[in-house]
C-alpha atoms as a PDB file:
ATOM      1  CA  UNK A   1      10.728 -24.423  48.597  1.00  0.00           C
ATOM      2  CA  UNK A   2      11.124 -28.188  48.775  1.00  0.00           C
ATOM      3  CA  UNK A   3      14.120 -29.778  48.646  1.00  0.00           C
ATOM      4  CA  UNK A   4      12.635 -33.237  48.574  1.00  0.00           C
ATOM      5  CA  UNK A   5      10.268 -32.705  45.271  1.00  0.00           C
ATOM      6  CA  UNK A   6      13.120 -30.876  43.474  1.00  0.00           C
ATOM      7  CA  UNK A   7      15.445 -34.298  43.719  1.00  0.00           C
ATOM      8  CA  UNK A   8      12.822 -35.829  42.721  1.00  0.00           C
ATOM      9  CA  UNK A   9      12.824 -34.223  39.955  1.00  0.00           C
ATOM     10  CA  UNK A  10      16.490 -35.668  38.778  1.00  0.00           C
ATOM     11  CA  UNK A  11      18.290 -33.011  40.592  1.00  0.00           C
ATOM     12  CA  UNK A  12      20.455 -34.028  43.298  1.00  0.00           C
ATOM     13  CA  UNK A  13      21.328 -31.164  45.662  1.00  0.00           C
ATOM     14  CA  UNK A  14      23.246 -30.585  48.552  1.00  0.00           C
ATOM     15  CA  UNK A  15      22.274 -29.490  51.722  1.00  0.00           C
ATOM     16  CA  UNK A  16      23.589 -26.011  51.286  1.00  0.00           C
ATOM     17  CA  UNK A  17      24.436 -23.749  48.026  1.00  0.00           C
ATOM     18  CA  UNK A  18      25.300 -20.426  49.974  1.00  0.00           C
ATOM     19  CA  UNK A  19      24.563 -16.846  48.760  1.00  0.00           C
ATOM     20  CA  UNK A  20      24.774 -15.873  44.746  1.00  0.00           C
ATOM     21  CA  UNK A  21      24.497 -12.345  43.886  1.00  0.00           C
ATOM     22  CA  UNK A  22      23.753 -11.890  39.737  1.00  0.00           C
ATOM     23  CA  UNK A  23      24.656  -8.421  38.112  1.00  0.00           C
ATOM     24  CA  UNK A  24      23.713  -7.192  34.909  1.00  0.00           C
ATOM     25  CA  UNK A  25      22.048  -4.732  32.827  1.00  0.00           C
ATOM     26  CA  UNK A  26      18.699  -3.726  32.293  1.00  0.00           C
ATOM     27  CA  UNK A  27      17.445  -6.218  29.914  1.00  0.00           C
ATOM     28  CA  UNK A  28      20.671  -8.473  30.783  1.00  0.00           C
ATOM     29  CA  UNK A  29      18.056 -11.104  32.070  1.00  0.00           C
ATOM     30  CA  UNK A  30      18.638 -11.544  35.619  1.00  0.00           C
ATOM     31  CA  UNK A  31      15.062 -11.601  36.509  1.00  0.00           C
ATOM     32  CA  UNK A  32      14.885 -15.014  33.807  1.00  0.00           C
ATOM     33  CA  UNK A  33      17.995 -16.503  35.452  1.00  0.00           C
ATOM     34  CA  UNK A  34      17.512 -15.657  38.885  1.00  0.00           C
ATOM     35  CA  UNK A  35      13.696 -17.549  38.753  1.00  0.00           C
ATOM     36  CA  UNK A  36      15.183 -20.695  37.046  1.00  0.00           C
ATOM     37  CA  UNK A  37      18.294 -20.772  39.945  1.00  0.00           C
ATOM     38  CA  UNK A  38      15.712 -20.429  42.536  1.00  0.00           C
ATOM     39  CA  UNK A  39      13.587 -23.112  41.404  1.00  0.00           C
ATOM     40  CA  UNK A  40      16.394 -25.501  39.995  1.00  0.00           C
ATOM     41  CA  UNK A  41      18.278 -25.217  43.352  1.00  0.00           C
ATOM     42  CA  UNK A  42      15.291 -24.808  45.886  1.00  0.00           C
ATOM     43  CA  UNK A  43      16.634 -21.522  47.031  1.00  0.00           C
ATOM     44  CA  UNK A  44      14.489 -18.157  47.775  1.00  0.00           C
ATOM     45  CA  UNK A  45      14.922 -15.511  45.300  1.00  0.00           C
ATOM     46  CA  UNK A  46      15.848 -12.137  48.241  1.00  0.00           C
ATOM     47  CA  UNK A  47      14.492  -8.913  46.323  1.00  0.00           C
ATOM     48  CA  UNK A  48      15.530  -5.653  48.642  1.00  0.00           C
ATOM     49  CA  UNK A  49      12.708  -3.676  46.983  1.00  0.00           C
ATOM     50  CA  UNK A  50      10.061  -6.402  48.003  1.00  0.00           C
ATOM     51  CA  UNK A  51      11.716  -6.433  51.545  1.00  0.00           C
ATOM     52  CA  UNK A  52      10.871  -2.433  51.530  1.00  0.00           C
ATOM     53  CA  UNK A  53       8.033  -2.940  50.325  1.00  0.00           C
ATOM     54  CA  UNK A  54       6.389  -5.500  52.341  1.00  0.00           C
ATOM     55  CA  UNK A  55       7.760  -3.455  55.582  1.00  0.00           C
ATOM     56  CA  UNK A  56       6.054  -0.339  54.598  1.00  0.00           C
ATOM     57  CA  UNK A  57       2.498  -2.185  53.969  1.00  0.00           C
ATOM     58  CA  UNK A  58       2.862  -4.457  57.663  1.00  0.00           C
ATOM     59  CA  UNK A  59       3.591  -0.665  59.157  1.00  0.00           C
ATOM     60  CA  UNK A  60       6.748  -2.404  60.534  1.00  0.00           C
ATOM     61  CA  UNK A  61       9.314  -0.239  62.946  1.00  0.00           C
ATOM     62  CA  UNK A  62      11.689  -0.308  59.791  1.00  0.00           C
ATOM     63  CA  UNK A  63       8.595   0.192  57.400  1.00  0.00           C
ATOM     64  CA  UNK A  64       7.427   3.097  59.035  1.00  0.00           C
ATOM     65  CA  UNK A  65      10.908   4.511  59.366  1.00  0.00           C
ATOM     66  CA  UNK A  66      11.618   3.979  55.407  1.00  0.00           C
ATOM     67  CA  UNK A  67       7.907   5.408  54.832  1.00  0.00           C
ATOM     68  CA  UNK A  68       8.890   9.023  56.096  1.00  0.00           C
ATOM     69  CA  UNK A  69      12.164   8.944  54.713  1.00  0.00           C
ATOM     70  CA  UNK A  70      10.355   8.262  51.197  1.00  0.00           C
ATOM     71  CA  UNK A  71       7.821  10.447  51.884  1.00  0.00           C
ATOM     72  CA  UNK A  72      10.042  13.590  51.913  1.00  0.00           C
ATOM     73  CA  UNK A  73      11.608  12.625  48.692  1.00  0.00           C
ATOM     74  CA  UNK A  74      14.991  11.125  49.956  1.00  0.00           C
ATOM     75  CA  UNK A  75      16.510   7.610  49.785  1.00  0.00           C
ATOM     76  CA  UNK A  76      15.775   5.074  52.370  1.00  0.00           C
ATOM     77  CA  UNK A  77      19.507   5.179  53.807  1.00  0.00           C
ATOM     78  CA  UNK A  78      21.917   2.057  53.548  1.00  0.00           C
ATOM     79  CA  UNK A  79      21.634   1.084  57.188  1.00  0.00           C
ATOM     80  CA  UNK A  80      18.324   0.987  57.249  1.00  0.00           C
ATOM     81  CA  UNK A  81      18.179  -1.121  54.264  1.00  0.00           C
ATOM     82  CA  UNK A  82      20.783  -3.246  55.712  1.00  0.00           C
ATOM     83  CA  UNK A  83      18.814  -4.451  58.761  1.00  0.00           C
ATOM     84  CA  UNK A  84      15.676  -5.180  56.688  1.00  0.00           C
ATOM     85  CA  UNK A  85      17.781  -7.155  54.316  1.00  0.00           C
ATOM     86  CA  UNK A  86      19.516  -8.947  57.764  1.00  0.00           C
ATOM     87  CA  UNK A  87      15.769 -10.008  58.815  1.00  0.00           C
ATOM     88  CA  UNK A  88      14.814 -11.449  55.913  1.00  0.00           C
ATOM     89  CA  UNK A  89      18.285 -14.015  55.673  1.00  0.00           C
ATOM     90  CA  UNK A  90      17.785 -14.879  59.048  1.00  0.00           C
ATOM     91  CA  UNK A  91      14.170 -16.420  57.822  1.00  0.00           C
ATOM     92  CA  UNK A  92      14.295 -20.319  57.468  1.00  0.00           C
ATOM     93  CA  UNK A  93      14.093 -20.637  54.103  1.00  0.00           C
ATOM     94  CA  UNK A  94      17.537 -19.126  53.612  1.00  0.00           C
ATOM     95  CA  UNK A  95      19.485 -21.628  55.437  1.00  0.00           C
ATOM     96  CA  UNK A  96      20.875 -23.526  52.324  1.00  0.00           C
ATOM     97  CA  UNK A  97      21.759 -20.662  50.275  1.00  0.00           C
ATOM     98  CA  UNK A  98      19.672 -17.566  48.659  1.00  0.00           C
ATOM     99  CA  UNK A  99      19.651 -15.740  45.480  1.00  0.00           C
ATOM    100  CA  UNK A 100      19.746 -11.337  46.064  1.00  0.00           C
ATOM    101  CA  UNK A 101      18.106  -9.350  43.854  1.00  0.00           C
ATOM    102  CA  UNK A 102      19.004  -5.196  43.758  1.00  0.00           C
ATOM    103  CA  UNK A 103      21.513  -6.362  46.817  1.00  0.00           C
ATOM    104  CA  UNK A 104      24.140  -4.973  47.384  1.00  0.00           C
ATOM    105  CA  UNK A 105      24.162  -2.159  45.146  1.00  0.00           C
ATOM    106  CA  UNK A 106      27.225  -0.215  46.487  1.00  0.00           C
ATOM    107  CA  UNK A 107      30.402  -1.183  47.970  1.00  0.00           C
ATOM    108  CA  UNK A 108      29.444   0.173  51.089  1.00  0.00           C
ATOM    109  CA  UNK A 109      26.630  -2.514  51.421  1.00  0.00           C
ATOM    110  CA  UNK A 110      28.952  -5.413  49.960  1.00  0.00           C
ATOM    111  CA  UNK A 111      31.476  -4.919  52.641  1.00  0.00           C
ATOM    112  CA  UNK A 112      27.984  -4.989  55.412  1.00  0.00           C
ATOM    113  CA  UNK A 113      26.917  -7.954  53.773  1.00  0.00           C
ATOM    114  CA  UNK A 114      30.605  -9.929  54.073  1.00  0.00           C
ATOM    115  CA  UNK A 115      30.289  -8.943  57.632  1.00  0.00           C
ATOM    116  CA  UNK A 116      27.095 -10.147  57.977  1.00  0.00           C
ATOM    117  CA  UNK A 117      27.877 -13.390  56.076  1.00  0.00           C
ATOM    118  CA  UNK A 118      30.374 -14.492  58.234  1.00  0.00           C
ATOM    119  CA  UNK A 119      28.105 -14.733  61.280  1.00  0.00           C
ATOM    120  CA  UNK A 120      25.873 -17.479  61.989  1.00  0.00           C
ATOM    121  CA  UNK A 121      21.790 -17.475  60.631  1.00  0.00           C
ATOM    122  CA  UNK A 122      20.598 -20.323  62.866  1.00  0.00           C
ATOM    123  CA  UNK A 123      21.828 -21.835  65.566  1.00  0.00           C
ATOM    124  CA  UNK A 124      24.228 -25.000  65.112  1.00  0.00           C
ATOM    125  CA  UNK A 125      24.736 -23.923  61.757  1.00  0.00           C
ATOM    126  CA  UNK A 126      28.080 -22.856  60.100  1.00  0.00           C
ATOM    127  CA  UNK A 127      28.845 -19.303  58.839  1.00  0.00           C
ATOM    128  CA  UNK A 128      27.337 -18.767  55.336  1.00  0.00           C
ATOM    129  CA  UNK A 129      30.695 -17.894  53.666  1.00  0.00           C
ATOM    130  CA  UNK A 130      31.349 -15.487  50.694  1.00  0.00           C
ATOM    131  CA  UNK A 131      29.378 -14.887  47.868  1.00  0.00           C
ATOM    132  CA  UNK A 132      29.549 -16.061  44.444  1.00  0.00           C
ATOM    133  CA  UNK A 133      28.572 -13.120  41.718  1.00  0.00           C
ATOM    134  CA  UNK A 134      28.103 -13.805  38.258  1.00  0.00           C
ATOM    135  CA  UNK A 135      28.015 -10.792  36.258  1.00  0.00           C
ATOM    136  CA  UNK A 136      25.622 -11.640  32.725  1.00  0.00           C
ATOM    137  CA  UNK A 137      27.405  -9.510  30.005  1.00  0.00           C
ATOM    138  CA  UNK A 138      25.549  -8.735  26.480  1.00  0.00           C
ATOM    139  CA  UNK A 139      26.277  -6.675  23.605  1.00  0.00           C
ATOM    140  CA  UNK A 140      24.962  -2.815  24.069  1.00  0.00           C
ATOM    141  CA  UNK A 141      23.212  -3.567  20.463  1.00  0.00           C
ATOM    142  CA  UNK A 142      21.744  -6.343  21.601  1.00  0.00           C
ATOM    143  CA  UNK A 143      20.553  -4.563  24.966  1.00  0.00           C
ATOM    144  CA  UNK A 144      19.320  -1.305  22.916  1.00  0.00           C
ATOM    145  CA  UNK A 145      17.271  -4.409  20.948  1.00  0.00           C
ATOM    146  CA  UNK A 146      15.662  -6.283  23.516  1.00  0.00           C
ATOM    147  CA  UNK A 147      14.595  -3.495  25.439  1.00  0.00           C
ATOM    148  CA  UNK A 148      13.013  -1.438  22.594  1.00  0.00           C
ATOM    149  CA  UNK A 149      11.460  -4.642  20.977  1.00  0.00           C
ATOM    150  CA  UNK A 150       9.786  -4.987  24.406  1.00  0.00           C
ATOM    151  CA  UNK A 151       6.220  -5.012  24.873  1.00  0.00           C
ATOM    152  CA  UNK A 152       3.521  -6.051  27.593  1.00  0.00           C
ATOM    153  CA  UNK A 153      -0.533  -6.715  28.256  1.00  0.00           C
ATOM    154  CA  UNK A 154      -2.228  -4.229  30.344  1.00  0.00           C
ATOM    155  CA  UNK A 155      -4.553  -6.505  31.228  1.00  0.00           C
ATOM    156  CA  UNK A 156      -2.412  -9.807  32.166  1.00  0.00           C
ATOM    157  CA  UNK A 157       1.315  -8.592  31.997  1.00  0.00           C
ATOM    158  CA  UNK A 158       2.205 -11.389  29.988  1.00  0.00           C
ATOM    159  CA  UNK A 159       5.380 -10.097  28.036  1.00  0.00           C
ATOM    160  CA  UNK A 160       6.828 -10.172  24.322  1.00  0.00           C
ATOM    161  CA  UNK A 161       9.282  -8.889  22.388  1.00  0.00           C
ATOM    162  CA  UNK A 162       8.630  -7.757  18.763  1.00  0.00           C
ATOM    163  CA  UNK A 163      12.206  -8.820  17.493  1.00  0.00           C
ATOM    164  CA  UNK A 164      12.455 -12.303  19.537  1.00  0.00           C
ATOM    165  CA  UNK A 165       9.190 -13.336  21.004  1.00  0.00           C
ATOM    166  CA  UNK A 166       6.308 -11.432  18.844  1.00  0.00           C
ATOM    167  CA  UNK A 167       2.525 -11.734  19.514  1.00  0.00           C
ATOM    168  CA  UNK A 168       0.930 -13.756  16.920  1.00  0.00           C
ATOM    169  CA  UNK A 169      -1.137 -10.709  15.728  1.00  0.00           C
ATOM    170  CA  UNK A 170       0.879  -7.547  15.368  1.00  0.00           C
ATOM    171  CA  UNK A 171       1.206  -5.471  18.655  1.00  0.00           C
ATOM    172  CA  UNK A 172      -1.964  -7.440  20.327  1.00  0.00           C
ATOM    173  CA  UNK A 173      -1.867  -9.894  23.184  1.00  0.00           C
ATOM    174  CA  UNK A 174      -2.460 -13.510  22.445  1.00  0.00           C
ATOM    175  CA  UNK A 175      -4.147 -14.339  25.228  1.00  0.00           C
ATOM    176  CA  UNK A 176      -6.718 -11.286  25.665  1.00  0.00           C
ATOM    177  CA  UNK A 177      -6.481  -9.185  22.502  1.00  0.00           C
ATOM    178  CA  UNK A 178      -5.454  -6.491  24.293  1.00  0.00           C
ATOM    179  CA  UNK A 179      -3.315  -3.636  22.231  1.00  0.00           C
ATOM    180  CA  UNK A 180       0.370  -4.095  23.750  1.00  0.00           C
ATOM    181  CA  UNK A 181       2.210  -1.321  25.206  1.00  0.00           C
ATOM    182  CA  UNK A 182       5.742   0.123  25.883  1.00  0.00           C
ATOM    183  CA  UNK A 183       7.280   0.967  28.866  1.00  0.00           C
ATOM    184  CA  UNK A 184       8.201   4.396  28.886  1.00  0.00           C
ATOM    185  CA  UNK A 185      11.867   3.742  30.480  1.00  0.00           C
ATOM    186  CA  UNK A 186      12.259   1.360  27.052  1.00  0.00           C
ATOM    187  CA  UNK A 187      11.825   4.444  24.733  1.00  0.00           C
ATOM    188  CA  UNK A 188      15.684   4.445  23.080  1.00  0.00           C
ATOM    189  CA  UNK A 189      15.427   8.079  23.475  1.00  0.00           C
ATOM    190  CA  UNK A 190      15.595   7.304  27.299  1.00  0.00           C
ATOM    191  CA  UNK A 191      17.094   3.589  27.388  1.00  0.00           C
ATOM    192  CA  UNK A 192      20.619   5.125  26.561  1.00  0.00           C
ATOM    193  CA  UNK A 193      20.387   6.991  29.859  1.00  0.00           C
ATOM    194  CA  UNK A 194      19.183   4.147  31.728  1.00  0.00           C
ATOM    195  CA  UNK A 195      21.680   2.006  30.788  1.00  0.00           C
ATOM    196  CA  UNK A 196      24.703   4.546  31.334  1.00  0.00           C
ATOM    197  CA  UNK A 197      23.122   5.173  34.466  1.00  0.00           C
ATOM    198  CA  UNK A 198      23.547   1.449  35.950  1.00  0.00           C
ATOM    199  CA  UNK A 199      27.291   1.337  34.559  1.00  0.00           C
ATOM    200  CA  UNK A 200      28.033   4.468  36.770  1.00  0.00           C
ATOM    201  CA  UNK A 201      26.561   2.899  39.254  1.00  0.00           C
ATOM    202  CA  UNK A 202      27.751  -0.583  39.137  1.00  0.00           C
ATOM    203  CA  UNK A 203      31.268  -0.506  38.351  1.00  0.00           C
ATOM    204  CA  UNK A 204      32.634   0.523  41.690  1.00  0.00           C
ATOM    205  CA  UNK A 205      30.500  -2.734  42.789  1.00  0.00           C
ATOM    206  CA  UNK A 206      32.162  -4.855  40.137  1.00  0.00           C
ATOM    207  CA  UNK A 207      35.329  -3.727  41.008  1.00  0.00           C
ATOM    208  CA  UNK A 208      35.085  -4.193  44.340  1.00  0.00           C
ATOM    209  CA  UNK A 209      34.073  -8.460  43.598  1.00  0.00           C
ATOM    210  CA  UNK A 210      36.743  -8.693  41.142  1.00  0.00           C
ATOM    211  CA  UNK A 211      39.489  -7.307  43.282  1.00  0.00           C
ATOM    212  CA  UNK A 212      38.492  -9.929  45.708  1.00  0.00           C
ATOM    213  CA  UNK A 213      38.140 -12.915  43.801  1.00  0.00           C
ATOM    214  CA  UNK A 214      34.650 -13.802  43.393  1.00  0.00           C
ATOM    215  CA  UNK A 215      33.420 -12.073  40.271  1.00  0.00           C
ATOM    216  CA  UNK A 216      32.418 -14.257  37.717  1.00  0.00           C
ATOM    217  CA  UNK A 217      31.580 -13.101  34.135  1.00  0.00           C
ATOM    218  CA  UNK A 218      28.972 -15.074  31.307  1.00  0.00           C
ATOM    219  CA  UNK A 219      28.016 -14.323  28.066  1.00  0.00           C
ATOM    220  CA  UNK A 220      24.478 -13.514  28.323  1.00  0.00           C
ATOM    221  CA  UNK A 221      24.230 -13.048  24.434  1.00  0.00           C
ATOM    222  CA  UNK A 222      23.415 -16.778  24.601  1.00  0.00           C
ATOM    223  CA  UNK A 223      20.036 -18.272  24.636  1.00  0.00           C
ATOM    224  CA  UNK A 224      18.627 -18.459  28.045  1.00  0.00           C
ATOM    225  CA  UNK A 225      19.228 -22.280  28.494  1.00  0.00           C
ATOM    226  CA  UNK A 226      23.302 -21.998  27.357  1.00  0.00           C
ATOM    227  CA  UNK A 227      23.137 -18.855  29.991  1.00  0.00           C
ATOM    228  CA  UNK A 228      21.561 -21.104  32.672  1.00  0.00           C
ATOM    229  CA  UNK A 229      24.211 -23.565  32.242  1.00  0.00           C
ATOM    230  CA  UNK A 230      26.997 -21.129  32.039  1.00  0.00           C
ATOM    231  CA  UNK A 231      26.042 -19.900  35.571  1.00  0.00           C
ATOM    232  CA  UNK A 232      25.188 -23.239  36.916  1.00  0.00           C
ATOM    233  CA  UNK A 233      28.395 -24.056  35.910  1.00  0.00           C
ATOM    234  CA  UNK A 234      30.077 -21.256  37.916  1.00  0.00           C
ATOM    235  CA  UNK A 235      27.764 -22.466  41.042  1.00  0.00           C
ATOM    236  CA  UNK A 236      29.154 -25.651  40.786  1.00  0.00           C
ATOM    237  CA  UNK A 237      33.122 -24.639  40.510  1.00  0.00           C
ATOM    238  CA  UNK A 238      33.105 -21.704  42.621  1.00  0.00           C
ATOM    239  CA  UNK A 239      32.214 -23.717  46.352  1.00  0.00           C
ATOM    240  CA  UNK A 240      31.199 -26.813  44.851  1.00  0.00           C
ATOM    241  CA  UNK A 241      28.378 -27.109  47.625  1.00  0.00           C
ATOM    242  CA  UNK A 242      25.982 -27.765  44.766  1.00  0.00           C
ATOM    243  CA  UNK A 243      25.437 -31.223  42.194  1.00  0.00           C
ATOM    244  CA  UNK A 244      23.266 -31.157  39.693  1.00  0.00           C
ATOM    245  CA  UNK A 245      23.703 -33.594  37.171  1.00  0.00           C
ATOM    246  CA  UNK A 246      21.192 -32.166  35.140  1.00  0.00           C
ATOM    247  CA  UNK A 247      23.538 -29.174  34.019  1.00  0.00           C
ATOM    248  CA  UNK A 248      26.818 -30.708  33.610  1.00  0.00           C
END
């Protein structure tokens, strides 16, 4: 990303903003928030499953590795996740801060990836320092309605929501026509699975950033804009690498 065109853009930004790790829920809107962060602060957005991903299709050591672990039906393990995840924030693009998204997602790897953040990326640079993780909280009932009013083109992806953002013609796309369809994982019958699902999962995680100081909690019942600036806020007052005086 460049730092140059995005002050010229009005926002003034340091040269470093460190890591920021966003939790929520399925339909919480991370993937909105973490997008506008990463272009707003000129930072990579760090997605372990496109790490994993790309290493299996380059036939990398690691991807081949994580390849026959998947292919027998068993989880690609947390150490060799970790070292993928290690290669990628040692790339250049990380060096004033990053966004991860689906990292950490157990204690276990937070406590790797405080070990790994105090440690230099690039030579003559400082230690990256702690995280900052903002947690986006909304109302189950407003969860249950997002995800079930969601709704997306076959043919271009574009996405809509019945309740908040329908198509213009009932259930068809705007741009193509196309009939819209639901994911199946959005069905309520399995949504309230999902969703108790992450909280199983995601609470010793929580717990284990609050306890330390560095868990940070907004309402994501907001609009997207008053959620933006609720966690641009939190950027700013947690290390205070960043200014923006577009958000304040």
């Amino acid at each position: 990303m460049d730092v140059q065109a995005t002050e010229k853009r009005g926002v003034a930004v340091s040269r470093k903003v460190g890591p920021i790790i966003l939790l929520g829920s399925p339909g919480a809107g991370k993937g909105t928030q973490a997008k506008r962060i990463a272009e707003r602060f000129a930072i990579p957005q760090v997605s372990s499953g496109d790490i994993l991903r790309e290493n299996v299709a380059r036939g990398t050591e690691l991807g081949r590795k994580a390849k026959e672990i998947m292919a027998r039906g068993e989880l690609v393990p947390d150490d060799l996740v970790n070292v993928m995840v290690g290669e990628r924030l040692r790339e250049e693009d990380c060096g004033r801060g990053f966004i991860l998204d689906g990292f950490p997602r157990t204690p276990v790897q937070a406590a790797w990836l405080d070990r790994f953040l105090e440690g230099k990326f690039f030579e003559n640079q400082e230690a990256c320092g702690p995280p900052i993780v903002i947690q986006i909280d909304v109302d189950y009932n407003k969860l249950v309605e997002r995800l079930t009013g969601r709704r997306s083109c076959p043919t271009c992806g574009r996405i809509y929501n019945i309740h908040t953002q329908p198509p213009r013609v009932d259930e068809l796309c705007d741009c193509d026509g196309s009939p819209l369809v639901m994911r199946n994982d959005d069905r309520r019958e399995v949504l309230a699975e999902r969703l108790k699902a992450y909280e199983l999962q995601t609470r010793p995680l929580v717990e284990y950033y609050r306890k330390l100081g560095r868990l940070v909690d907004v309402n994501g019942d907001l609009e997207p804009d008053e959620v933006t600036a609720q966690i641009a806020a939190a950027i700013q007052s947690f290390g205070g690498h960043v200014k923006d005086s577009t958000w304040t």
